[in-house]
N, C-alpha and C. Protein backbone atom coordinates (compact mmCIF):
# COMPACT_ATOMS: atom_id res chain seq x y z
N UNK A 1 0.86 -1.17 0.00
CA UNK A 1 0.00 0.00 0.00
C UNK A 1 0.90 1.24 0.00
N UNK A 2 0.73 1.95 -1.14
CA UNK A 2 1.56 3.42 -1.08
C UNK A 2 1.09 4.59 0.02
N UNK A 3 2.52 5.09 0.46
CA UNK A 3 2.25 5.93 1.59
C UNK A 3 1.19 7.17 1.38
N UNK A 4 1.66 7.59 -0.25
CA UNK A 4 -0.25 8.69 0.16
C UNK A 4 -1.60 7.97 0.19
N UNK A 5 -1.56 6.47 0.23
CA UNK A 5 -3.19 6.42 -0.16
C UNK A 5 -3.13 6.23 1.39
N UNK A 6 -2.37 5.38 2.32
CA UNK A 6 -2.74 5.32 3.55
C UNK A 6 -2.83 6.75 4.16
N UNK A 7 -1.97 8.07 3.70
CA UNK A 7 -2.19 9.30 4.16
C UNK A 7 -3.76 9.73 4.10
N UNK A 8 -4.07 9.36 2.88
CA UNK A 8 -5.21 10.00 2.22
C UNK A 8 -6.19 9.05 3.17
N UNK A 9 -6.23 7.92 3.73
CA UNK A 9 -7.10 7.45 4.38
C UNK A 9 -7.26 7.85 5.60
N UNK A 10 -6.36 8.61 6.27
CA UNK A 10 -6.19 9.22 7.80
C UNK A 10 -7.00 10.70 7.30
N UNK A 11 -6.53 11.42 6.21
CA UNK A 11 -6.99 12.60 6.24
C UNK A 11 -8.71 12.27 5.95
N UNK A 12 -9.04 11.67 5.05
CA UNK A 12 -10.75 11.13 4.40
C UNK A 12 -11.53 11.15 5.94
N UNK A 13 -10.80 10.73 7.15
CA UNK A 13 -11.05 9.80 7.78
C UNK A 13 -10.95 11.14 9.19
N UNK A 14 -10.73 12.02 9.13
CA UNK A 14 -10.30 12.98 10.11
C UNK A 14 -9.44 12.56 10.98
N UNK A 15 -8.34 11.32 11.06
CA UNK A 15 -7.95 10.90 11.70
C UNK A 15 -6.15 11.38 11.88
N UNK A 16 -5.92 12.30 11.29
CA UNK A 16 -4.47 13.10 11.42
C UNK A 16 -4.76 14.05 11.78
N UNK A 17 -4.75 14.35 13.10
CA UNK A 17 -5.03 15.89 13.97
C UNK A 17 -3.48 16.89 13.69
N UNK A 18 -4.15 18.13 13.54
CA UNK A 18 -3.10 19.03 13.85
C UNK A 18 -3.28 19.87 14.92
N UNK A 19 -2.34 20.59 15.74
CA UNK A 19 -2.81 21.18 17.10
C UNK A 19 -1.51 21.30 17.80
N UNK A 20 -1.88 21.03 19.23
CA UNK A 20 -1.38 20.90 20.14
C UNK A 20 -1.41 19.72 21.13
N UNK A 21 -0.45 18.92 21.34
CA UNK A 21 -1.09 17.43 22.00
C UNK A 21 -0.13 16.67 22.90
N UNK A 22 -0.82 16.08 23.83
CA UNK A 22 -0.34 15.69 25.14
C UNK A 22 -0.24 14.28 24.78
N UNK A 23 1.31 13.67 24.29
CA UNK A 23 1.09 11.91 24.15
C UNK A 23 1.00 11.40 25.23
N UNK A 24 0.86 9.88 25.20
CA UNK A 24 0.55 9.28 26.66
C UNK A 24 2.18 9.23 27.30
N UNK A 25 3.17 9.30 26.23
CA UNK A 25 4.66 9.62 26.88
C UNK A 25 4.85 10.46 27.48
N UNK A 26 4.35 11.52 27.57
CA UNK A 26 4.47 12.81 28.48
C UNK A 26 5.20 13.89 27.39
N UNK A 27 5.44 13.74 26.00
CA UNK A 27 6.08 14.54 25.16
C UNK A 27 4.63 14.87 24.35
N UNK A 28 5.16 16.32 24.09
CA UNK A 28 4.10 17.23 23.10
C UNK A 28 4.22 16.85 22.01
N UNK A 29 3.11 17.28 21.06
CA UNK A 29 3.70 17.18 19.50
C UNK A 29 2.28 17.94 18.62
N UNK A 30 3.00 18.77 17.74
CA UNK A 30 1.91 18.77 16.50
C UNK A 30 0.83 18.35 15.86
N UNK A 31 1.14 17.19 16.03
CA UNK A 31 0.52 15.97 15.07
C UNK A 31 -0.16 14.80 15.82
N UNK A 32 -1.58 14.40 15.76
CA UNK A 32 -1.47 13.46 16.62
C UNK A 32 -2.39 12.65 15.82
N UNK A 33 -2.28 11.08 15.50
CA UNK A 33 -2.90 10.54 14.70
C UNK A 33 -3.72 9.43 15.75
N UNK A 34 -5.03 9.99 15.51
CA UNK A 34 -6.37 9.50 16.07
C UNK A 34 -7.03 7.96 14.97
N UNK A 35 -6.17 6.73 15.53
CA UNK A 35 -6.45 5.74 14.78
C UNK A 35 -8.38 5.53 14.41
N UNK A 36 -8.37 5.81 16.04
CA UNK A 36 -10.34 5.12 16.10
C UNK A 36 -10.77 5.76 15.02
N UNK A 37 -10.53 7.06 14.62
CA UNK A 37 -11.37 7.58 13.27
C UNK A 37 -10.62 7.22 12.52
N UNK A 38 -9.55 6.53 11.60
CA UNK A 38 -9.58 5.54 10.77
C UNK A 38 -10.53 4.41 11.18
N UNK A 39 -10.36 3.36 12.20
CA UNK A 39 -10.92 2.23 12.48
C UNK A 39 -12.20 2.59 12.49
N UNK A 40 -13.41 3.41 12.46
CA UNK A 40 -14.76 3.34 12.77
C UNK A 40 -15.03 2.81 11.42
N UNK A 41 -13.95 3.10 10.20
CA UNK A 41 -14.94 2.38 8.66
C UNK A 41 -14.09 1.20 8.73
N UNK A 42 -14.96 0.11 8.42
CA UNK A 42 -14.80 -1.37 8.50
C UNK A 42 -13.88 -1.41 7.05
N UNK A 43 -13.87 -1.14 5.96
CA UNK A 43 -13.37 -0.98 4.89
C UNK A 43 -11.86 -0.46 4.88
N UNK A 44 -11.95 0.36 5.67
CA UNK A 44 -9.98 1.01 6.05
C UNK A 44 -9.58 -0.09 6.66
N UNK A 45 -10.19 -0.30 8.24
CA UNK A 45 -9.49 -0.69 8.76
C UNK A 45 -9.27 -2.33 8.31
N UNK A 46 -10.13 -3.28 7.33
CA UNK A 46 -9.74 -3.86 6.54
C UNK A 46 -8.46 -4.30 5.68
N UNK A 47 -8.17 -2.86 5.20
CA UNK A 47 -7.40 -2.34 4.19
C UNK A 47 -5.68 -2.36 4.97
N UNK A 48 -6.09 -1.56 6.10
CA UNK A 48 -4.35 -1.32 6.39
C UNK A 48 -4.25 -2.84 7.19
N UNK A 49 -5.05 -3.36 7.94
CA UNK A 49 -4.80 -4.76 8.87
C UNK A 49 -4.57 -6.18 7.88
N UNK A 50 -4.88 -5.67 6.68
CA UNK A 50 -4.42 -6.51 5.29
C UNK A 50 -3.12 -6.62 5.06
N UNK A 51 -2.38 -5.60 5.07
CA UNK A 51 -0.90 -5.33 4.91
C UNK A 51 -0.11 -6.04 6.20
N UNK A 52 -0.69 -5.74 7.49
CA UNK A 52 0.03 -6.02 8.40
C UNK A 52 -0.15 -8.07 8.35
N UNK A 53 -1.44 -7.76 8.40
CA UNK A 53 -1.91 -9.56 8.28
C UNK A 53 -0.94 -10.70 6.87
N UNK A 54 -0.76 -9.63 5.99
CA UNK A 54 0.13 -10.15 4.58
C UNK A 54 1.48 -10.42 5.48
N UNK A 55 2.47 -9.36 6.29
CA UNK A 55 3.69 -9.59 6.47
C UNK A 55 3.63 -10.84 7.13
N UNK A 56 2.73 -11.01 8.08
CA UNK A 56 2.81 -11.92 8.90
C UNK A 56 2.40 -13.13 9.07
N UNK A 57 2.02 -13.85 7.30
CA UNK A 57 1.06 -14.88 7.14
C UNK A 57 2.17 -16.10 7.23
N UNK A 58 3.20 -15.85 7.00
CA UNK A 58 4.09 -17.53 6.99
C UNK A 58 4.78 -17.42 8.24
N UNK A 59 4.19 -16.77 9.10
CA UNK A 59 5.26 -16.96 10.29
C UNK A 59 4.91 -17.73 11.26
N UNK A 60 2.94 -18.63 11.16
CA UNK A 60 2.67 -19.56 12.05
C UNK A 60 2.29 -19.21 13.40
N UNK A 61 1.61 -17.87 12.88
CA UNK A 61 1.01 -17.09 14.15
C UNK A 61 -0.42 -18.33 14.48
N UNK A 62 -0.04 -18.43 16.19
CA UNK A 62 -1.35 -19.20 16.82
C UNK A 62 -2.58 -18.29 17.54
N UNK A 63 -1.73 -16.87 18.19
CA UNK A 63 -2.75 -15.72 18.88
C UNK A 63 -2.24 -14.55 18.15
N UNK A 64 -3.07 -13.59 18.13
CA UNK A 64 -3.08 -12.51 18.25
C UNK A 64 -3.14 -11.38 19.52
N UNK A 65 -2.00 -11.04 19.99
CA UNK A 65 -2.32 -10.16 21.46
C UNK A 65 -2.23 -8.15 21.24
N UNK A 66 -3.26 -7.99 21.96
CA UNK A 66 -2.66 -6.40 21.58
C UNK A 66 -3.28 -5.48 23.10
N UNK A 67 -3.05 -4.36 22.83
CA UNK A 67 -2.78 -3.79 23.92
C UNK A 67 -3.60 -3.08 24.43
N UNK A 68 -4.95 -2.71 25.40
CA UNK A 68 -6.27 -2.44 25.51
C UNK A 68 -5.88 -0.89 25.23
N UNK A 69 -6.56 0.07 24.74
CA UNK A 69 -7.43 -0.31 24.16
C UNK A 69 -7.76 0.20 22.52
N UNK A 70 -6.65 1.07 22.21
CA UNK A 70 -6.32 1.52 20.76
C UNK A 70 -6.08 -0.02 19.84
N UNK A 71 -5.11 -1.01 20.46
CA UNK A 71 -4.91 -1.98 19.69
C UNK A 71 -6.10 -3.14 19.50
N UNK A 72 -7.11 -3.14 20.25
CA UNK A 72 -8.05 -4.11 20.02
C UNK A 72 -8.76 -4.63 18.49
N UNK A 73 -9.27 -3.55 18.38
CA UNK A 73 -9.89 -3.63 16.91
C UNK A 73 -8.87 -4.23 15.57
N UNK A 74 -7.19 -3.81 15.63
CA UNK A 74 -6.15 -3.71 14.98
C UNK A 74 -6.02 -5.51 15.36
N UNK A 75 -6.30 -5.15 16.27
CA UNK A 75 -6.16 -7.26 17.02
C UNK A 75 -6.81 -8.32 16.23
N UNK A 76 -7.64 -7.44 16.68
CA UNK A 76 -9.10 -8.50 16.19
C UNK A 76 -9.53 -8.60 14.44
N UNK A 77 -8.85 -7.21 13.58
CA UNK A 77 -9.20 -7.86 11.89
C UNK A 77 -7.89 -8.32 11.79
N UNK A 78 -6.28 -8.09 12.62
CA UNK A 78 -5.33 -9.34 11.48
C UNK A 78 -5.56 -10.52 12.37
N UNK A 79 -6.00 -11.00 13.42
CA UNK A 79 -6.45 -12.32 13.56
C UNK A 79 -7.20 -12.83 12.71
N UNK A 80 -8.76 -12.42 12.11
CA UNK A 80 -9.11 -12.27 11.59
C UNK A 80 -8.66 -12.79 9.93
N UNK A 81 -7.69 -12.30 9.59
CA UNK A 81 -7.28 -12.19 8.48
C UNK A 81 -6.27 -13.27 8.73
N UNK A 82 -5.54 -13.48 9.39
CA UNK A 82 -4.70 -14.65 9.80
C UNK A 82 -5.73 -15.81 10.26
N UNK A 83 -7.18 -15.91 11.01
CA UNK A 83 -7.97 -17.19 10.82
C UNK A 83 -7.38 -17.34 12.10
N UNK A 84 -6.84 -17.02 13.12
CA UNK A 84 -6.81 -17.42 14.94
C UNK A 84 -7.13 -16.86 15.56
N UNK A 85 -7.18 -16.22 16.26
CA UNK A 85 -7.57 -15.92 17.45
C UNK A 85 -6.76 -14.88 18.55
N UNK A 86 -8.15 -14.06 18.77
CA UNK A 86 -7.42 -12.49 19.17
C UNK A 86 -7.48 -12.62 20.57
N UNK A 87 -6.61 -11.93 21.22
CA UNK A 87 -7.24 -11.27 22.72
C UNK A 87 -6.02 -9.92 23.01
N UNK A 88 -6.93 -9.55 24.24
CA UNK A 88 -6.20 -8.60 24.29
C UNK A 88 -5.64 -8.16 26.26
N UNK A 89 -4.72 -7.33 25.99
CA UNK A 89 -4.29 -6.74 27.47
C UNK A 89 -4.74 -5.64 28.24
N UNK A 90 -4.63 -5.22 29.53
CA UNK A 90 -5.61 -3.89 29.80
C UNK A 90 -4.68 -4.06 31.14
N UNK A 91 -5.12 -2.47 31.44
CA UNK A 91 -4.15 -2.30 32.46
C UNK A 91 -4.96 -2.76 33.61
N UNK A 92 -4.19 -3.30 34.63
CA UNK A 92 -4.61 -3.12 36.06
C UNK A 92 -3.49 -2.56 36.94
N UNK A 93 -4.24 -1.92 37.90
CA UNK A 93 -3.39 -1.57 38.61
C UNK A 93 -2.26 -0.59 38.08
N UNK A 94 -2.23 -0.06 36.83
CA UNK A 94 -1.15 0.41 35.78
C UNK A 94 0.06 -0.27 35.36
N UNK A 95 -0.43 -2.04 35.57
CA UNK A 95 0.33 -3.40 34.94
C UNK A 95 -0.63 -3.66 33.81
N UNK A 96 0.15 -4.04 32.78
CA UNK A 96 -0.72 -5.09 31.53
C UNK A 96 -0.59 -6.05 32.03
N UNK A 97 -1.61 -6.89 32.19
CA UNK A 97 -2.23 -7.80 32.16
C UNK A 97 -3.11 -8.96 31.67
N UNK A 98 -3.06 -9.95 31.56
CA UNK A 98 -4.51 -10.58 30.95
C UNK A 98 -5.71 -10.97 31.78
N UNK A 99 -6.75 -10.37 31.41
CA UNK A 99 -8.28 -10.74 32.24
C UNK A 99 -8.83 -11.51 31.76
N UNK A 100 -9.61 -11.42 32.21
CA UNK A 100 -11.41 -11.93 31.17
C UNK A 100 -11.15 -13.85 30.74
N UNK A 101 -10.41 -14.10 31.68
CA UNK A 101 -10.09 -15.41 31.02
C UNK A 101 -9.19 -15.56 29.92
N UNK A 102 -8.33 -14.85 29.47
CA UNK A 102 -7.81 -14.85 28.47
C UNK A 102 -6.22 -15.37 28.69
N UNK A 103 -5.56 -16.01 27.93
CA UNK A 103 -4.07 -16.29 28.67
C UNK A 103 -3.31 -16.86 26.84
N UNK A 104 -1.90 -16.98 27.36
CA UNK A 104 -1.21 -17.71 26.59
C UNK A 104 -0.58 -18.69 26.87
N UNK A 105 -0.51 -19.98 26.05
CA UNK A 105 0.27 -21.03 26.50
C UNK A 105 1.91 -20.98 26.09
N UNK A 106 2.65 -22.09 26.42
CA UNK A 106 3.62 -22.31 26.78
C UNK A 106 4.21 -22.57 25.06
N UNK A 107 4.67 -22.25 24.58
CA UNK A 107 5.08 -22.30 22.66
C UNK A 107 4.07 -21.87 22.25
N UNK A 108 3.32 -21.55 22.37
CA UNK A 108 2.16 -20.47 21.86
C UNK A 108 3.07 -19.61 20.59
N UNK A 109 2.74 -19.45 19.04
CA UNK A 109 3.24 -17.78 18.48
C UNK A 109 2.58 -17.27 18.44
N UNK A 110 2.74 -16.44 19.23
CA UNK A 110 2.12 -15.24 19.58
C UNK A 110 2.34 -13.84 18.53
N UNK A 111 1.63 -12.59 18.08
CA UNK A 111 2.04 -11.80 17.02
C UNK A 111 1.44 -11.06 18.12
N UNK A 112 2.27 -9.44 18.56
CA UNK A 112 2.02 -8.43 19.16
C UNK A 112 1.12 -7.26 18.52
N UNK A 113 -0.23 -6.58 18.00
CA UNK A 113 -0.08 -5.34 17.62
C UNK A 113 -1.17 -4.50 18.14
N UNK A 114 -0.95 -3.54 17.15
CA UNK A 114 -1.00 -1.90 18.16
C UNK A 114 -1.54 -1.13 17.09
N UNK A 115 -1.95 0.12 17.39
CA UNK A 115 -2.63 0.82 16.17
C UNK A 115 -1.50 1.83 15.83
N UNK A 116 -0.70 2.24 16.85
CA UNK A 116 0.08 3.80 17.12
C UNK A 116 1.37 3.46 18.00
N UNK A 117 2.22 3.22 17.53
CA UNK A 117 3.90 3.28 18.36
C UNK A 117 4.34 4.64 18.13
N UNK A 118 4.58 5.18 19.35
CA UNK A 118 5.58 6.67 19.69
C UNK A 118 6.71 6.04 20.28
N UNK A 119 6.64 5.31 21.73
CA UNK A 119 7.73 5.11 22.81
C UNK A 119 7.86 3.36 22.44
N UNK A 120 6.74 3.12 22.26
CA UNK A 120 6.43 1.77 22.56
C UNK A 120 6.20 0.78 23.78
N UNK A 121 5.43 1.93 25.07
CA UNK A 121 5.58 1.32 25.97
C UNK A 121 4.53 0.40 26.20
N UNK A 122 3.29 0.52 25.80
CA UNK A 122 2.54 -0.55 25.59
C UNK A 122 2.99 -1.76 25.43
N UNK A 123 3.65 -1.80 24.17
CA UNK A 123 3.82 -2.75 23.54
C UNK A 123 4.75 -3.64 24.04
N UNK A 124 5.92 -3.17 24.69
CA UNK A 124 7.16 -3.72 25.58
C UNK A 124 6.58 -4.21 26.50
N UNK A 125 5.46 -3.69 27.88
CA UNK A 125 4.48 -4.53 28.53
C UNK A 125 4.14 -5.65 28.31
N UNK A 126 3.53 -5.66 26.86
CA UNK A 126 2.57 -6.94 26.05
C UNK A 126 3.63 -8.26 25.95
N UNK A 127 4.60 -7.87 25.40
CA UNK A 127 5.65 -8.67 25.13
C UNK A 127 5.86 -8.98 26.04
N UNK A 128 6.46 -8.13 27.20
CA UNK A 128 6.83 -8.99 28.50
C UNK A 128 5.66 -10.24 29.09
N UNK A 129 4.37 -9.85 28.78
CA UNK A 129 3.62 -10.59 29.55
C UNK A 129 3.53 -12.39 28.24
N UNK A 130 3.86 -11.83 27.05
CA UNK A 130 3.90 -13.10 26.17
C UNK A 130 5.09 -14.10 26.79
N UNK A 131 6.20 -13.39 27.13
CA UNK A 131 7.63 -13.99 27.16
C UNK A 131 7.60 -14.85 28.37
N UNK A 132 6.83 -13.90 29.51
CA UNK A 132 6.36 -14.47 31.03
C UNK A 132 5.70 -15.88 31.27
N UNK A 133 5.19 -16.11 30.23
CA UNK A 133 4.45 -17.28 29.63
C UNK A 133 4.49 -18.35 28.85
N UNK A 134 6.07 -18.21 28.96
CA UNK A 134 6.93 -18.75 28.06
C UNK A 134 6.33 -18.93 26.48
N UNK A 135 5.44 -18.42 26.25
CA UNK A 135 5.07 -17.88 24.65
C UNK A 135 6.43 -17.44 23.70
N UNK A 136 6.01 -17.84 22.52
CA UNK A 136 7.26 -17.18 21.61
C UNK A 136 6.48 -16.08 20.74
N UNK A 137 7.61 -15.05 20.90
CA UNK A 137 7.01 -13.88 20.05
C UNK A 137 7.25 -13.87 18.95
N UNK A 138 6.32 -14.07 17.91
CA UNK A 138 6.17 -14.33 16.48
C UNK A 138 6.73 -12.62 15.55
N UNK A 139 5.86 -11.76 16.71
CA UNK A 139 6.41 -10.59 15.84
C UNK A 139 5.65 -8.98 16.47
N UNK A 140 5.92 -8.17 15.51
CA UNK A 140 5.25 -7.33 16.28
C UNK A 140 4.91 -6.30 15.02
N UNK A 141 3.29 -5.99 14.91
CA UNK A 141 2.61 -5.42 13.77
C UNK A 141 2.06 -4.32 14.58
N UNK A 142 1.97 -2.65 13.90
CA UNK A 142 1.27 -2.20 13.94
C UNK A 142 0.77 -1.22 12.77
N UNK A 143 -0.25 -0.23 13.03
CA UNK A 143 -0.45 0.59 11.57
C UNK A 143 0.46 1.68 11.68
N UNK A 144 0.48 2.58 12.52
CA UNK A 144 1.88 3.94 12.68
C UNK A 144 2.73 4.05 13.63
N UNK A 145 3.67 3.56 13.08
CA UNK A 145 5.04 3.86 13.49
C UNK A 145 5.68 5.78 13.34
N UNK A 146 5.33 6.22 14.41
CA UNK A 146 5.84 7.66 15.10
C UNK A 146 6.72 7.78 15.44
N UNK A 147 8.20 6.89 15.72
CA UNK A 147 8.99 6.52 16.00
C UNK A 147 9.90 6.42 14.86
N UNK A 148 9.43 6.57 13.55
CA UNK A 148 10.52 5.68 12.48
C UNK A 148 11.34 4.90 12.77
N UNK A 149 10.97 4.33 12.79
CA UNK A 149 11.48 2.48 13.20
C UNK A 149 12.44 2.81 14.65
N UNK A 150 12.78 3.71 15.49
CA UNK A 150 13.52 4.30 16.43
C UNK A 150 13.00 3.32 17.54
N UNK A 151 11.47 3.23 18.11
CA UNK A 151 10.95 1.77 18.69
C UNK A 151 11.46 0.55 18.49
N UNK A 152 12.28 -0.05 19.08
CA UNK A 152 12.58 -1.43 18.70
C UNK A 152 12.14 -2.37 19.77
N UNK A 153 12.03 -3.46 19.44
CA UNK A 153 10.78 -4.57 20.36
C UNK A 153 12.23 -5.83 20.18
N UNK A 154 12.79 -5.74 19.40
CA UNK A 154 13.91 -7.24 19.75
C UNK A 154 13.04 -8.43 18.71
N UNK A 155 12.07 -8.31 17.83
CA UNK A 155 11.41 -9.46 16.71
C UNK A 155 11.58 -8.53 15.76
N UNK A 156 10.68 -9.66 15.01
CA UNK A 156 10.41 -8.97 13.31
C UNK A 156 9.56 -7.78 13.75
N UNK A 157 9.48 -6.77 13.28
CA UNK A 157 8.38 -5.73 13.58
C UNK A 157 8.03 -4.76 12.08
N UNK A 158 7.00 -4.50 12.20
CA UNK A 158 6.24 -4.49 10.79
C UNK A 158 5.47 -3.26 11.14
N UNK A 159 5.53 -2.10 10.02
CA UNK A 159 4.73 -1.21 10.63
C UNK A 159 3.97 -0.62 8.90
N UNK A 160 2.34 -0.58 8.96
CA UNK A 160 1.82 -0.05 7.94
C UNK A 160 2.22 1.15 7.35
N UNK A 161 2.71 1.85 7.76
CA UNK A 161 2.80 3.60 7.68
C UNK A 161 4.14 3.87 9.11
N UNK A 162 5.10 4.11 8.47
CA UNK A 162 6.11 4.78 9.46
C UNK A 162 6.94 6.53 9.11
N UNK A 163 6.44 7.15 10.12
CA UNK A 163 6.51 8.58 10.14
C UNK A 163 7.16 9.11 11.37
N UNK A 164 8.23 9.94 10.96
CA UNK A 164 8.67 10.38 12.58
C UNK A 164 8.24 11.90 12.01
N UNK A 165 7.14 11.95 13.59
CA UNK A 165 6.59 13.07 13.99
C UNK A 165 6.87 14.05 14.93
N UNK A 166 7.61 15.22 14.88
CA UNK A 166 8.14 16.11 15.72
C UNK A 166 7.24 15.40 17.04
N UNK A 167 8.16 15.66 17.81
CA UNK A 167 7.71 15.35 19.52
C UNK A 167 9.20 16.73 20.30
N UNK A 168 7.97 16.80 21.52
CA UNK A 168 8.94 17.68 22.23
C UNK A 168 8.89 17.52 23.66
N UNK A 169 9.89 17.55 24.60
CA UNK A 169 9.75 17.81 25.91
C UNK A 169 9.22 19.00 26.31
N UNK A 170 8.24 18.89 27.32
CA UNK A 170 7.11 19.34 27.63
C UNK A 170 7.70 21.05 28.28
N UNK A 171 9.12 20.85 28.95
CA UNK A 171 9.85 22.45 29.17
C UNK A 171 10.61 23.18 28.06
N UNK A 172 10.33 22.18 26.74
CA UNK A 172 11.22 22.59 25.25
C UNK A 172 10.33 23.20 24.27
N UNK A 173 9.09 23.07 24.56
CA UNK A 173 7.63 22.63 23.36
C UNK A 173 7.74 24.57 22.86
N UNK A 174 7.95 24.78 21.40
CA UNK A 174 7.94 25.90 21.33
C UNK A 174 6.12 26.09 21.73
N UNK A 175 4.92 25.31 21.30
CA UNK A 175 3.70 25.10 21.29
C UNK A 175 3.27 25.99 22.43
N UNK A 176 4.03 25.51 23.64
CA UNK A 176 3.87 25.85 25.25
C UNK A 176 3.97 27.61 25.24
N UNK A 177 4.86 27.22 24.41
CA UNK A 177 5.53 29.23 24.19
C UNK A 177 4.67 29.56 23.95
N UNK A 178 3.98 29.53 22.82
CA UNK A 178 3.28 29.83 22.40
C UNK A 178 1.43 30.61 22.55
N UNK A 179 1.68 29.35 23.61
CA UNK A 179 0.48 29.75 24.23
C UNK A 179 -0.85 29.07 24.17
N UNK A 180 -0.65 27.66 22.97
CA UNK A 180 -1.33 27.02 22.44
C UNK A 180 -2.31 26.12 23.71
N UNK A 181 -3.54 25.55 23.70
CA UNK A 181 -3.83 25.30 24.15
C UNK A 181 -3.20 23.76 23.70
N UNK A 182 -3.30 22.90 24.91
CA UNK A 182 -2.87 21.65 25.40
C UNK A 182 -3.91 20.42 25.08
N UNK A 183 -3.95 19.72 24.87
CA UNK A 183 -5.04 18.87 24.33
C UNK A 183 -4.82 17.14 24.08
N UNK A 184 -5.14 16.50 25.07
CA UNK A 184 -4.81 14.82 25.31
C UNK A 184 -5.72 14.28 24.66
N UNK A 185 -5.92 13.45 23.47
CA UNK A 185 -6.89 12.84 22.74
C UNK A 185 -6.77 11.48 23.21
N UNK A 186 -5.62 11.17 23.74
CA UNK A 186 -5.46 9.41 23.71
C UNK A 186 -6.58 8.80 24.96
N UNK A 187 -6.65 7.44 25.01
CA UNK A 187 -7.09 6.87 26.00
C UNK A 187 -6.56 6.17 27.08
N UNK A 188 -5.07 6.72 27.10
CA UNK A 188 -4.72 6.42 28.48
C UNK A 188 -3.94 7.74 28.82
N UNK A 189 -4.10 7.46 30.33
CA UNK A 189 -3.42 8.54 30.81
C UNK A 189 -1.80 8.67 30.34
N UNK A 190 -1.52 10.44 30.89
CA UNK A 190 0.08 10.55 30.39
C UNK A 190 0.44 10.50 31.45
N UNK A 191 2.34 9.87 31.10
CA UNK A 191 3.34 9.44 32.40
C UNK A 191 3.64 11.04 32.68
């Protein structure tokens, strides 16, 4: 998939904010890409979880795990598209975890993904809790990489769209200077 049509599907999609914005890393930035408005059309999110589901079809993925609650949906069509079986992690206590009955076995391949890597701390969680389980990590998929590939997880890692997006420390942010108003879109809190 060429990088303007996936652009063109974030913009169609209102899902590339410009502004002022509070990541869940605690760093500012310009730009903040609001996956759920890609994911609300079944047809996108189809489209980009196709690509990720393609890298990862000979690698003998058994689960799909992802990270509550941006990565769920992203979980659930490349399982989907891979034909096994999704679940996902959520914080407790501000640990990832698995609930709801959900677990991994012991050689389990497991495939990690996510909708949005900046730090990748989600995702390093997830993994830890696959590895804990003596699960093998098959890999790690998501749709934007904010990081340009700068996130590294230690597997194969696969990203639909990779963009490094100005980020700033929060006493550096010219934004702050500025005067701009401040604005947290994500769904978890910032460190």
């Amino acid at each position: 998939m060429e990088k303007q049509k996936i652009l063109d599907i974030f913009m169609k999609s209102e899902a590339l904010l410009e502004g002022h914005f509070l990541l869940t890393s605690g760093l500012h930035s310009p730009q903040y890409f609001q996956c759920a408005k890609v994911l609300q059309y079944p047809r996108y999110t189809e489209q980009l979880c196709c690509v990720i589901a393609d890298h990862f079809k000979d690698s003998n993925i058994h689960t799909v795990i992802s990270p509550a609650i941006g990565g769920i949906v992203v979980g659930q069509e490349v399982a989907r598209l891979l034909g096994v079986r999704s679940i996902f992690a959520e914080r407790e206590n501000t640990q990832m975890s698995l609930r709801r009955g959900f677990d991994v076995k012991p050689g389990e391949n497991v495939l990690v993904v996510e909708d949005v890597v900046t730090t990748g701390g989600s995702v390093k969680e997830v993994i830890e809790l696959v590895k804990s389980a003596g699960s093998s990590l098959a890999g790690v998929g998501f749709i934007v990489d904010r990081s340009s590939g700068k996130a590294k997880f230690g597997s194969d890692q696969f990203s639909v769209l990779q963009m490094e997006v100005v980020v700033y420390q929060p006493d550096q942010c010219p934004l702050c200077k500025q005067g701009l108003p401040l604005v947290k879109p994500g769904s978890r809190k910032a460190v």
